[in-house]
N, C-alpha and C. Protein backbone atom coordinates (compact mmCIF):
# COMPACT_ATOMS: atom_id res chain seq x y z
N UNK A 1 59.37 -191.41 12.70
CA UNK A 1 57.98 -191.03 12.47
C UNK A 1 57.13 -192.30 12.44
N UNK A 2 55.99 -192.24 13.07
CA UNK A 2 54.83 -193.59 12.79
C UNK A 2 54.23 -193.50 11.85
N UNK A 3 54.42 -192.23 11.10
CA UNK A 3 53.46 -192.32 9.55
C UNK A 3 54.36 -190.59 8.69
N UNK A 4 54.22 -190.88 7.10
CA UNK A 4 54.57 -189.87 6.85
C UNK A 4 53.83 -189.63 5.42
N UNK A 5 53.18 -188.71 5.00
CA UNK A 5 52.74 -188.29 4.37
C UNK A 5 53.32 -187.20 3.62
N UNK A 6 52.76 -186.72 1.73
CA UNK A 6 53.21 -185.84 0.82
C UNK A 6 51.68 -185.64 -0.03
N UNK A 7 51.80 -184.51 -0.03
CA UNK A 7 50.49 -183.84 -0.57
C UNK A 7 51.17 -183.40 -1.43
N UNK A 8 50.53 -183.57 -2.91
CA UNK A 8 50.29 -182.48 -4.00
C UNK A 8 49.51 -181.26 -3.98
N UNK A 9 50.14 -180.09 -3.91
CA UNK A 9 49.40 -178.63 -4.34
C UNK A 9 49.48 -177.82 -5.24
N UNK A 10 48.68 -177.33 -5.91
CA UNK A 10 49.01 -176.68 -7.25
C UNK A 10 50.04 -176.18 -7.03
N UNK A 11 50.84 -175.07 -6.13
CA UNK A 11 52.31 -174.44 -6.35
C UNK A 11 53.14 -175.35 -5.31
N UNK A 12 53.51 -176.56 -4.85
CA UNK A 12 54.37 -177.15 -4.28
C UNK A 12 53.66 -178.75 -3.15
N UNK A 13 54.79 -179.16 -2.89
CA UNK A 13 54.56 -180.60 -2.17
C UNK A 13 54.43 -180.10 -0.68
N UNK A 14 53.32 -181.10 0.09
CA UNK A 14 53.87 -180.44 1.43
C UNK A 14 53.76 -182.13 2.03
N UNK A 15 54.74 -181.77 2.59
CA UNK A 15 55.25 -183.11 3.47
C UNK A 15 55.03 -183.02 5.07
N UNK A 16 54.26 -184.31 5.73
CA UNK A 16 53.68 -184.14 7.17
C UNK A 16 54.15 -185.97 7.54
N UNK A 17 54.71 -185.25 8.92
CA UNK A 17 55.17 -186.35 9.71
C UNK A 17 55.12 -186.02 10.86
N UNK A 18 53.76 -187.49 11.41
CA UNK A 18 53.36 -188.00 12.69
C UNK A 18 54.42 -188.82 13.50
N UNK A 19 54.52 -188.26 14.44
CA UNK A 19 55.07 -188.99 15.82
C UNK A 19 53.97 -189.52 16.70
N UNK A 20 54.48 -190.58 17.59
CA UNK A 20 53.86 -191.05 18.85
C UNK A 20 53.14 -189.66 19.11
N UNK A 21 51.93 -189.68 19.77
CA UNK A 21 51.07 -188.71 20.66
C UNK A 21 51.71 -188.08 21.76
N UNK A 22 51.85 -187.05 21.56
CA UNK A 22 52.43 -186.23 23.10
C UNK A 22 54.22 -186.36 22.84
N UNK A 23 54.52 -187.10 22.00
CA UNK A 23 55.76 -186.95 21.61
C UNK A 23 56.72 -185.77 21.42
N UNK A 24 57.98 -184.84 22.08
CA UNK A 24 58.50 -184.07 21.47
C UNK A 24 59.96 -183.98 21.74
N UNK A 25 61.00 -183.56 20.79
CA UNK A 25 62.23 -183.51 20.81
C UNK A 25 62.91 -183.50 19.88
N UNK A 26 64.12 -184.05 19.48
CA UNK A 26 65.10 -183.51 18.19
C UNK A 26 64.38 -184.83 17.20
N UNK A 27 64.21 -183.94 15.92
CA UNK A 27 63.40 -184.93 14.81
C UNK A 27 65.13 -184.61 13.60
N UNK A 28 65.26 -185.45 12.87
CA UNK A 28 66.30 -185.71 12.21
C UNK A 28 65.59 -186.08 10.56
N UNK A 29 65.89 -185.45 9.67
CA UNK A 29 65.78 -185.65 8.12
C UNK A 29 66.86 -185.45 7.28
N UNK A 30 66.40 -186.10 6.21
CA UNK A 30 67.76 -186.63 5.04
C UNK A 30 67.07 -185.99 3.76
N UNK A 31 68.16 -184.85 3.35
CA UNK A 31 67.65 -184.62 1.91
C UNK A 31 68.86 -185.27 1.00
N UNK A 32 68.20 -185.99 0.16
CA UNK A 32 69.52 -187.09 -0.58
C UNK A 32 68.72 -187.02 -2.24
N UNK A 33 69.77 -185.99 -3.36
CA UNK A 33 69.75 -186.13 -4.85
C UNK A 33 70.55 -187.08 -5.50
N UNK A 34 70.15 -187.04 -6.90
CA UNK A 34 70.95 -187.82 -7.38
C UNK A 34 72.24 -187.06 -8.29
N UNK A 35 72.05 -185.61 -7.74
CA UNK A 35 73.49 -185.11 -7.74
C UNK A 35 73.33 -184.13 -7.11
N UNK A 36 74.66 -182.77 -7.11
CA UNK A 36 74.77 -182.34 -6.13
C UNK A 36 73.76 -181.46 -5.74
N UNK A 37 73.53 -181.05 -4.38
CA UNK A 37 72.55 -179.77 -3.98
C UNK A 37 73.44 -179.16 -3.51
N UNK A 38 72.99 -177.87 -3.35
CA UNK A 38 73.07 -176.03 -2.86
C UNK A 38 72.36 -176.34 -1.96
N UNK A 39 73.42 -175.90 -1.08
CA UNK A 39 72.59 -174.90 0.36
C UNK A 39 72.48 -174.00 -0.32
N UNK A 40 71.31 -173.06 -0.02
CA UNK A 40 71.49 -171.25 -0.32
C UNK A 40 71.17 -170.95 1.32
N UNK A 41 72.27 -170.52 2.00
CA UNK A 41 72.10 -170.08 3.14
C UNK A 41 71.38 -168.63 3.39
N UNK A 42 71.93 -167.68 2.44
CA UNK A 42 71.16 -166.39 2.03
C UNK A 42 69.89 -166.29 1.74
N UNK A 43 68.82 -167.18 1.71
CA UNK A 43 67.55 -166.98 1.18
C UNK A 43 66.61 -166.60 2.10
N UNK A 44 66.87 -166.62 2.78
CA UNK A 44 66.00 -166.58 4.06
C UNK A 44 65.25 -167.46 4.43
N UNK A 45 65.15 -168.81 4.10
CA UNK A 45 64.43 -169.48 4.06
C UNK A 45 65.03 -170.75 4.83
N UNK A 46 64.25 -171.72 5.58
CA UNK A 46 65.02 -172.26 6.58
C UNK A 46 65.12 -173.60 5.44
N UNK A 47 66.61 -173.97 5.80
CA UNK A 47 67.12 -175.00 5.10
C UNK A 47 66.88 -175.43 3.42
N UNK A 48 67.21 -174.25 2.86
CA UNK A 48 66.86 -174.36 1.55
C UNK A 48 67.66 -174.90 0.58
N UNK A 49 67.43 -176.17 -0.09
CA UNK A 49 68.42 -176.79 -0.89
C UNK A 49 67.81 -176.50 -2.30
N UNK A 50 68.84 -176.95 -3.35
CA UNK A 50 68.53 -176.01 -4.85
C UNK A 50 69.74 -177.20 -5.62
N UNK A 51 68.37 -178.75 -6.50
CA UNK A 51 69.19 -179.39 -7.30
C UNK A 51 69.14 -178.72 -8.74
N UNK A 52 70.45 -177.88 -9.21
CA UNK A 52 70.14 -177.38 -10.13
C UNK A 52 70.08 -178.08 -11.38
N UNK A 53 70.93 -179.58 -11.39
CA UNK A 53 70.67 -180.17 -12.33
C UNK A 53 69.60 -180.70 -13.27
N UNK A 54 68.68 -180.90 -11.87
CA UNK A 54 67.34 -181.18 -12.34
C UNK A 54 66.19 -180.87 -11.90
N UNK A 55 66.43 -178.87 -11.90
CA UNK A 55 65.84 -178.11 -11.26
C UNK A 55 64.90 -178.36 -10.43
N UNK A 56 65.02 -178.66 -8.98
CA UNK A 56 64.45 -179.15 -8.06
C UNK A 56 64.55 -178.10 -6.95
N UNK A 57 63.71 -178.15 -6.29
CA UNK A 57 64.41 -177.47 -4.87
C UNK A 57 63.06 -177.58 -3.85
N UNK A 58 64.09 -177.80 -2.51
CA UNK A 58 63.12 -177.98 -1.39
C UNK A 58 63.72 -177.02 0.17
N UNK A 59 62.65 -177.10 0.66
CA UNK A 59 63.03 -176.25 2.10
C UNK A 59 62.22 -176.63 2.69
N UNK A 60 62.35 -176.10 4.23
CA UNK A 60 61.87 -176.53 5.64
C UNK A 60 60.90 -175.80 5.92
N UNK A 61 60.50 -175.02 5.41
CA UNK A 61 59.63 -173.78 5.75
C UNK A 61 58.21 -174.52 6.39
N UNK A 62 57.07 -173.67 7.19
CA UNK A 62 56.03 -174.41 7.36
C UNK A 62 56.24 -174.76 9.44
N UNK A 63 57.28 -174.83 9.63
CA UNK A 63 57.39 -175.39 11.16
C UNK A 63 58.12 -174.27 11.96
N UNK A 64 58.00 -174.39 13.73
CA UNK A 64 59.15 -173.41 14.25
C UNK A 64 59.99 -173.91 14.63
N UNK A 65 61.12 -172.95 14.60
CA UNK A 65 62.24 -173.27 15.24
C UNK A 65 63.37 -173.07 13.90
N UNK A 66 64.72 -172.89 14.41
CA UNK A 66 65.84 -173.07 13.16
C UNK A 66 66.53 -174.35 13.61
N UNK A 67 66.49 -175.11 11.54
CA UNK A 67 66.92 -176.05 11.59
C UNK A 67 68.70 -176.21 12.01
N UNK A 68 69.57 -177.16 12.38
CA UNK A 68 70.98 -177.59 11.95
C UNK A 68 71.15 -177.81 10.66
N UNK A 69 71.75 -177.62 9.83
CA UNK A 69 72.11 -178.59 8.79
C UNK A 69 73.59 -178.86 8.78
N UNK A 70 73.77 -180.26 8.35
CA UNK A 70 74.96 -180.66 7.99
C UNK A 70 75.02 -181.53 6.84
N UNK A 71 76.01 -181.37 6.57
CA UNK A 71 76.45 -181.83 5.15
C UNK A 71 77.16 -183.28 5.29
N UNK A 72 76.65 -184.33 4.88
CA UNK A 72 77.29 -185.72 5.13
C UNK A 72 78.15 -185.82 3.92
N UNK A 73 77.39 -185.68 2.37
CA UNK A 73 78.07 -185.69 1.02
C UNK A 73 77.51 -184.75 0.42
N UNK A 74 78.30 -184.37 -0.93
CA UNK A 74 77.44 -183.57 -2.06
C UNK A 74 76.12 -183.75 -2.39
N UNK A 75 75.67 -184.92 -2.05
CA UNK A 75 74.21 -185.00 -2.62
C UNK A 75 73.40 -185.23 -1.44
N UNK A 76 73.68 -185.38 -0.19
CA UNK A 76 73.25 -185.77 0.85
C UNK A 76 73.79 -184.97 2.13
N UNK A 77 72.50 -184.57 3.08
CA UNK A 77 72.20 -183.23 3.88
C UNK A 77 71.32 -183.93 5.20
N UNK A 78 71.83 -183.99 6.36
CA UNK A 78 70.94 -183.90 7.39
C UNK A 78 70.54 -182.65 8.24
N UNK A 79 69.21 -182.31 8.58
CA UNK A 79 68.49 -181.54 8.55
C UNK A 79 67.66 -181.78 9.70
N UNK A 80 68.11 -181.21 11.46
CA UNK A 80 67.94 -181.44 12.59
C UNK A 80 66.77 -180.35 13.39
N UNK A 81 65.80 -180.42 14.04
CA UNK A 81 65.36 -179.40 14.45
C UNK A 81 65.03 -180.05 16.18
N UNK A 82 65.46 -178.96 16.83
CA UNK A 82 65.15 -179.11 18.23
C UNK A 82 63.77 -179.21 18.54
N UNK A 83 62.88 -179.66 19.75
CA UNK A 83 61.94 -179.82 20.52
C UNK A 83 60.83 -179.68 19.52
N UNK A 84 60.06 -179.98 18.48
CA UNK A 84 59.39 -180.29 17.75
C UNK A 84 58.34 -180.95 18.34
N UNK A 85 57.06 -180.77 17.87
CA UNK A 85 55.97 -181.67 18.40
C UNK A 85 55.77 -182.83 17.85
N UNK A 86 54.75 -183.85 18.19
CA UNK A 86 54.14 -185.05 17.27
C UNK A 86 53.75 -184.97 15.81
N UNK A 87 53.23 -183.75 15.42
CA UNK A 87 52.82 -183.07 13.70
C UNK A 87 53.63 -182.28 13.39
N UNK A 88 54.14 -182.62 12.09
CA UNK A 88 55.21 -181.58 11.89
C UNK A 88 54.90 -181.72 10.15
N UNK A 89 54.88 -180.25 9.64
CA UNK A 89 54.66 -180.47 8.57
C UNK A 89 55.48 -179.27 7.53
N UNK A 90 56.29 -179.88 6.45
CA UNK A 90 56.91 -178.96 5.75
C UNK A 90 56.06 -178.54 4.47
N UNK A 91 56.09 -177.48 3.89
CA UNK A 91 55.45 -176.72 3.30
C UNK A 91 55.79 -176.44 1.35
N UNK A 92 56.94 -176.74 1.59
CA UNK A 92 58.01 -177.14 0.25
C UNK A 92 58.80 -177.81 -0.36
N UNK A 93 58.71 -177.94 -1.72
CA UNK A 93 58.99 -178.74 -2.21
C UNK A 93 58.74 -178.77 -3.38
N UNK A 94 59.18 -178.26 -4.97
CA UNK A 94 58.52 -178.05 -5.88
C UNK A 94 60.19 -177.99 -7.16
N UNK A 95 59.54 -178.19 -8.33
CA UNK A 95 60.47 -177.87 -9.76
C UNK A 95 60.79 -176.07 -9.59
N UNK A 96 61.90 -175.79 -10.28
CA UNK A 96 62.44 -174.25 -10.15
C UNK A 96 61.70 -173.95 -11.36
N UNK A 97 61.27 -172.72 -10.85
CA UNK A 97 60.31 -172.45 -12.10
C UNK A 97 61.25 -170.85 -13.35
């Protein structure tokens, strides 16, 4: 990304990342706690992780397409999406309420 940005919103974070102009193709992200995360694959929700230790949780939601995920470690998740444009912006990100 050439720039990346995180907004505060009253119900959650939304996170936006610029590419080169006219830019598009496989974009690659790292969700990394400081202990373990949950996939919840059942949620319906694209790439939804859940730190329950310190009730956290984030997802992909906000963009098209379905993400890859893979699992590198317990606390650490890469999170792949095909042909993506230059703006890409995720929508979540917030404490479990």
């Amino acid at each position: 990304a050439t720039r990346a940005s995180a907004v505060r919103r009253k119900d959650r974070i939304e996170f936006e990342f610029q590419y080169s102009k006219g830019s598009t193709g496989k974009r690659e992200y790292f969700v990394e706690g400081t202990s373990e995360l949950q996939l919840i694959s059942t949620s319906g929700v694209k790439a939804h992780f859940v730190d329950w230790e310190h009730k956290k949780w984030i997802d992909f939601e906000g963009t098209e397409g379905s993400p890859t995920v893979t699992k590198v470690t317990d606390k650490r998740y890469k999170v792949e999406f095909d042909n993506l444009g230059d703006s890409v912006v995720f929508h979540k990100a917030n404490p479990l309420i």
